[in-house]
C-alpha atoms as a PDB file:
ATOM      1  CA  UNK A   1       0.000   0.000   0.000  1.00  0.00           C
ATOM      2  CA  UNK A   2       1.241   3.404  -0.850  1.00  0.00           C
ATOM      3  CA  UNK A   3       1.343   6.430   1.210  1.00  0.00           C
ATOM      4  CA  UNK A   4      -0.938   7.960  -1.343  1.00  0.00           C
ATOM      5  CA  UNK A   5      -3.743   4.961  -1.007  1.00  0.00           C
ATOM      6  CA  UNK A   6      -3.039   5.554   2.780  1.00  0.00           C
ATOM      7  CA  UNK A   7      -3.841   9.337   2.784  1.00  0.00           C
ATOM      8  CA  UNK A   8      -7.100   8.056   0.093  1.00  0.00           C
ATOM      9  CA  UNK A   9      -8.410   5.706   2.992  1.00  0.00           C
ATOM     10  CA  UNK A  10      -8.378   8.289   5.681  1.00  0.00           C
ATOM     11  CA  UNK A  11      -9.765  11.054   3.805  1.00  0.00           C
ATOM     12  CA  UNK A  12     -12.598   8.423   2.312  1.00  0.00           C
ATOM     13  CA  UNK A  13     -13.476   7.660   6.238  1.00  0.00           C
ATOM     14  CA  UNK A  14     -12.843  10.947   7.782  1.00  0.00           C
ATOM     15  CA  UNK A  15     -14.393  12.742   4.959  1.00  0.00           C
ATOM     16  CA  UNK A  16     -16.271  15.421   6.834  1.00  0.00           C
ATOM     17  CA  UNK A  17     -13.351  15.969   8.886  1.00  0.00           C
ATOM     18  CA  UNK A  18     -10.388  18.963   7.212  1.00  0.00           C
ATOM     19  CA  UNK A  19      -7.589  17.255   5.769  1.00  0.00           C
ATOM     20  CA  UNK A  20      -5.266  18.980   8.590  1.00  0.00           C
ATOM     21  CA  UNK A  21      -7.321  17.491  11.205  1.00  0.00           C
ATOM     22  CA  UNK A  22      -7.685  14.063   9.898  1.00  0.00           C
ATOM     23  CA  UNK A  23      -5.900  11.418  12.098  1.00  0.00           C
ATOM     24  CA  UNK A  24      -4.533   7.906  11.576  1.00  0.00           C
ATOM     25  CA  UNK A  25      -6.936   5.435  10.714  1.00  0.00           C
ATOM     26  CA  UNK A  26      -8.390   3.198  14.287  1.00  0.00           C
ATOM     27  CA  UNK A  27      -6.935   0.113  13.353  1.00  0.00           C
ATOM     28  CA  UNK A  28     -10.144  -1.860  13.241  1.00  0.00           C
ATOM     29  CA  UNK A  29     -11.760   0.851  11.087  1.00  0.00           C
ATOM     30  CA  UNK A  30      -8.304   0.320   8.756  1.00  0.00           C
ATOM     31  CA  UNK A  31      -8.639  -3.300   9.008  1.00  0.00           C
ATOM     32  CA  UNK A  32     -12.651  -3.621   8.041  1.00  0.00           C
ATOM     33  CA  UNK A  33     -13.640  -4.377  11.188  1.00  0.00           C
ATOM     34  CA  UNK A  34     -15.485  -1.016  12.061  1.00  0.00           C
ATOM     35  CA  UNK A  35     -17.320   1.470   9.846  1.00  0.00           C
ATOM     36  CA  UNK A  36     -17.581   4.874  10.852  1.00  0.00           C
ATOM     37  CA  UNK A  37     -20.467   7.343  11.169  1.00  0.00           C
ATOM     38  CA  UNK A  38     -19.749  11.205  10.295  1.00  0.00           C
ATOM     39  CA  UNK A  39     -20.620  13.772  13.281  1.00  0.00           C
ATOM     40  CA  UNK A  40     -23.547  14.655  11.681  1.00  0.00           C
ATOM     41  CA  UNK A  41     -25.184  11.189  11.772  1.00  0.00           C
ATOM     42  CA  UNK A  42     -25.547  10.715   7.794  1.00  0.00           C
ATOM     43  CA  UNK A  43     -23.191   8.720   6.108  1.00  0.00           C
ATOM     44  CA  UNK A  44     -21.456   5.530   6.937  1.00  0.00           C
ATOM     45  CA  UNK A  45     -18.026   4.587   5.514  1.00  0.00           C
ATOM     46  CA  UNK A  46     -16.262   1.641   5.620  1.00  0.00           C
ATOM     47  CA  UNK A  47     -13.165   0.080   3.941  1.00  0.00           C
ATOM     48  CA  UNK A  48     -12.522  -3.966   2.807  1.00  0.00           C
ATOM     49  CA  UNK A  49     -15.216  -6.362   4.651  1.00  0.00           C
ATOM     50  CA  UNK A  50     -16.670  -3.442   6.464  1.00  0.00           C
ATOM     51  CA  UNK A  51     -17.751  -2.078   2.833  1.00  0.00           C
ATOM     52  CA  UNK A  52     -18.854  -5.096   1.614  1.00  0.00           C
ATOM     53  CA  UNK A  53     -21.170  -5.466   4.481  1.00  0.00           C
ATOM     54  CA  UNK A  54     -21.967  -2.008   4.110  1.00  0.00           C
ATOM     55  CA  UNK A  55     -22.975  -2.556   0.269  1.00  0.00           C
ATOM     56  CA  UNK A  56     -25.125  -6.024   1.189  1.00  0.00           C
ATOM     57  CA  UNK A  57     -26.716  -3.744   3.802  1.00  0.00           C
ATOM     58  CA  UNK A  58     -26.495  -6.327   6.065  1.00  0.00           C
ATOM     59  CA  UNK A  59     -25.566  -5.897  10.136  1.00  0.00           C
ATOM     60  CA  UNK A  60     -22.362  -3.954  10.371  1.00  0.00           C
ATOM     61  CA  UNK A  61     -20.610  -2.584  13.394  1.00  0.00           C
ATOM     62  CA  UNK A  62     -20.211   0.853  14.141  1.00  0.00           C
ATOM     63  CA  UNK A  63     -17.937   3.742  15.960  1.00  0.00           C
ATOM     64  CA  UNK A  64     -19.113   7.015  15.832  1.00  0.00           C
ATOM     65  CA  UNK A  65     -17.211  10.102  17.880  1.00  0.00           C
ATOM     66  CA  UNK A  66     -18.935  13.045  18.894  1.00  0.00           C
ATOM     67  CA  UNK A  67     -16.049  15.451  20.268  1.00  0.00           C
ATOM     68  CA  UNK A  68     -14.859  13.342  23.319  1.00  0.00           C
ATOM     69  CA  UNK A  69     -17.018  10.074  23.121  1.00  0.00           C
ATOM     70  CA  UNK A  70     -16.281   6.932  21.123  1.00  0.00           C
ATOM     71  CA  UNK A  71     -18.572   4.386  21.302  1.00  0.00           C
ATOM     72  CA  UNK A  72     -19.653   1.678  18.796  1.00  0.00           C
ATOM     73  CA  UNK A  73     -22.948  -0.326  18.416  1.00  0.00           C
ATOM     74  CA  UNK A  74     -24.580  -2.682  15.829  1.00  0.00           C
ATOM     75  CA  UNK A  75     -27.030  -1.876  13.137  1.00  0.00           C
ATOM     76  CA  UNK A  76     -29.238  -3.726  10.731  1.00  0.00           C
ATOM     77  CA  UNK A  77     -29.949  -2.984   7.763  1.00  0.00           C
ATOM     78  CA  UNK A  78     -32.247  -5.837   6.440  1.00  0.00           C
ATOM     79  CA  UNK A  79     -35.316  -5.305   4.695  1.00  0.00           C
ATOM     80  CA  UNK A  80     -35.003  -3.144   2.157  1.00  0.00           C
ATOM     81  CA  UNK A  81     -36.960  -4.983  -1.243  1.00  0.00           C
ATOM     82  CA  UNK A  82     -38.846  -2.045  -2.333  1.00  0.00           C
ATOM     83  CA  UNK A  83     -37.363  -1.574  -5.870  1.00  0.00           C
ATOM     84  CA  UNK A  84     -40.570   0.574  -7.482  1.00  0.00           C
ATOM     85  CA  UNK A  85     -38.641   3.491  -7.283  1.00  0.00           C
ATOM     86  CA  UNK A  86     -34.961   4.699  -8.316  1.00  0.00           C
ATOM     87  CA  UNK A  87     -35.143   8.190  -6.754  1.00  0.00           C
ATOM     88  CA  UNK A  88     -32.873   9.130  -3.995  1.00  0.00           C
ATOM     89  CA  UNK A  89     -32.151  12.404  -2.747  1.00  0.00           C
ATOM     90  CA  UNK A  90     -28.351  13.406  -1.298  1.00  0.00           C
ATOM     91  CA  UNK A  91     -26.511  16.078  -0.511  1.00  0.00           C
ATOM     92  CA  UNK A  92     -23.826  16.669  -3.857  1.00  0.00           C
ATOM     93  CA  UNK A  93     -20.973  18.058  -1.653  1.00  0.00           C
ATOM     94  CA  UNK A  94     -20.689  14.867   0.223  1.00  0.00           C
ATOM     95  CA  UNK A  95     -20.947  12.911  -2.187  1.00  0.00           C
ATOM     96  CA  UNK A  96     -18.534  14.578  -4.442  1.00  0.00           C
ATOM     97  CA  UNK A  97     -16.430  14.366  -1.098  1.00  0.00           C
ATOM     98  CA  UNK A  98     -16.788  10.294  -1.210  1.00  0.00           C
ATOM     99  CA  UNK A  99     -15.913  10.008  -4.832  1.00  0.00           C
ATOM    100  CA  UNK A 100     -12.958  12.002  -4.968  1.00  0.00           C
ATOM    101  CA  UNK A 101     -10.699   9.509  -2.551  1.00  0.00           C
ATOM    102  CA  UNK A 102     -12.003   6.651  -4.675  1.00  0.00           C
ATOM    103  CA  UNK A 103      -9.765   5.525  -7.085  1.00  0.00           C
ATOM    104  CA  UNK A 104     -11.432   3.260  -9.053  1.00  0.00           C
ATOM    105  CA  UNK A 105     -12.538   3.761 -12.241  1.00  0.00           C
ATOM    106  CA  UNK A 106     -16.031   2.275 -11.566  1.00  0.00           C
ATOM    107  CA  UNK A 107     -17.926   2.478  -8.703  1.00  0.00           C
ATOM    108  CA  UNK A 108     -21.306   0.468  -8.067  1.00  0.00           C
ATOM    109  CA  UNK A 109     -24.090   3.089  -7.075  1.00  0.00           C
ATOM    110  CA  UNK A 110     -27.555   1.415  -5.306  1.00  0.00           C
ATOM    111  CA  UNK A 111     -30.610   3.322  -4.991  1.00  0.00           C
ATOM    112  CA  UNK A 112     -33.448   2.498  -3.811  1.00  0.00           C
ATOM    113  CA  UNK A 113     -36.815   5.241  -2.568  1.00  0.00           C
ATOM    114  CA  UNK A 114     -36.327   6.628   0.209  1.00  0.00           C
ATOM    115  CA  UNK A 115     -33.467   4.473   1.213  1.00  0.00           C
ATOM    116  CA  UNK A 116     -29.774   5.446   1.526  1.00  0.00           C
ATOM    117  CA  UNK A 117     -27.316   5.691  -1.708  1.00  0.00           C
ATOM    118  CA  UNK A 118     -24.892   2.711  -1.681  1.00  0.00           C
ATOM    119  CA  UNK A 119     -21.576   3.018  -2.841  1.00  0.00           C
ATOM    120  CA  UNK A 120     -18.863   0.215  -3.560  1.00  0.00           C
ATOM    121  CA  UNK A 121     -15.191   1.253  -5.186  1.00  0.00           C
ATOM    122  CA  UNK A 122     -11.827   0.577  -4.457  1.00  0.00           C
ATOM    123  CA  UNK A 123      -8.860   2.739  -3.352  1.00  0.00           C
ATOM    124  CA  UNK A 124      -6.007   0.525  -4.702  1.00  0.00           C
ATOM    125  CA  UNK A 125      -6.804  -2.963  -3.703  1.00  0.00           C
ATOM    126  CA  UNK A 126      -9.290  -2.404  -0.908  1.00  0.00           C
ATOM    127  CA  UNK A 127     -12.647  -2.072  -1.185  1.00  0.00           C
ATOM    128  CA  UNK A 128     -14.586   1.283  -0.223  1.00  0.00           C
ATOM    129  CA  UNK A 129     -17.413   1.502   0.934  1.00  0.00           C
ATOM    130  CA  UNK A 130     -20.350   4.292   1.792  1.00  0.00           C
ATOM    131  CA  UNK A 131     -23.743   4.776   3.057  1.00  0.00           C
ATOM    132  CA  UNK A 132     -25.755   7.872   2.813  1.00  0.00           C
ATOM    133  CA  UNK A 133     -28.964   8.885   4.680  1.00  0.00           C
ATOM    134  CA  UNK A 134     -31.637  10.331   1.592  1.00  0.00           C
ATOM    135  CA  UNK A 135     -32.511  13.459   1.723  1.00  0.00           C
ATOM    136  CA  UNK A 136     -36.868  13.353   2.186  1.00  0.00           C
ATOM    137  CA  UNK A 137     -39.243  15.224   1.041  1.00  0.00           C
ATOM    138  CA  UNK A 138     -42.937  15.575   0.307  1.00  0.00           C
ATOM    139  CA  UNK A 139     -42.700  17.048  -3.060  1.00  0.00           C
ATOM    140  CA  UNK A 140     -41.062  15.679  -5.872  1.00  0.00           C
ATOM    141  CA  UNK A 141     -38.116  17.489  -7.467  1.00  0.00           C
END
């Protein structure tokens, strides 16, 4: 892995966080044991098994840190057949923010109605993954 792919993987997972304030990776969340959740309670990001898990929506393990606390806890994500609709709503900085430390020339995009936008790439070798709440509305745009 190179020090670029390093920097790629911590700006993927801390992606709300400024670039100077970004820290070194929790090695669980490196390893694809962990996913994280951003401050503001929206997306999930994950890297190797951790995406994957994140992209079958299936139960993942989570850490999220609001200023001093770190805590994890389990989520499931199981459920979700409703394919009637393709429309999802998201906010365009953060997901321009996900893409750009993915390096893969494809990425796998799943959207379902009122349902989060699922992402699966790759930053070198290891899988990437991201979860992101829908924006929800009455009206349709």
């Amino acid at each position: 892995m190179t020090a670029d792919e390093t920097r790629m993987k911590a700006s993927f997972i801390q992606w709300d966080v400024p670039a100077k304030k970004q820290k070194d990776l929790h090695p669980q969340i490196s390893d694809g044991y962990l996913v994280r959740m951003d401050k503001e309670r929206i997306v999930f990001t994950g890297l190797s098994t951790a995406a994957a898990k994140i992209w079958k929506a299936g139960k993942f393990t989570y850490t999220r840190q609001d200023e001093n606390l770190c805590w994890e806890d389990t989520r499931d994500f199981d459920g979700w057949e409703d394919f009637d609709s393709q429309t999802v709503q998201v906010n365009r900085q953060t997901l321009i923010k996900l893409l750009e430390n993915i390096d893969s020339e494809k990425v796998k995009l799943c959207v379902q109605k009122d349902h989060p936008l699922r992402i699966l790439g790759r930053i070198g070798l290891t899988a990437a993954g991201a979860m992101i709440a829908p924006i929800i509305t009455e009206e349709e745009e």
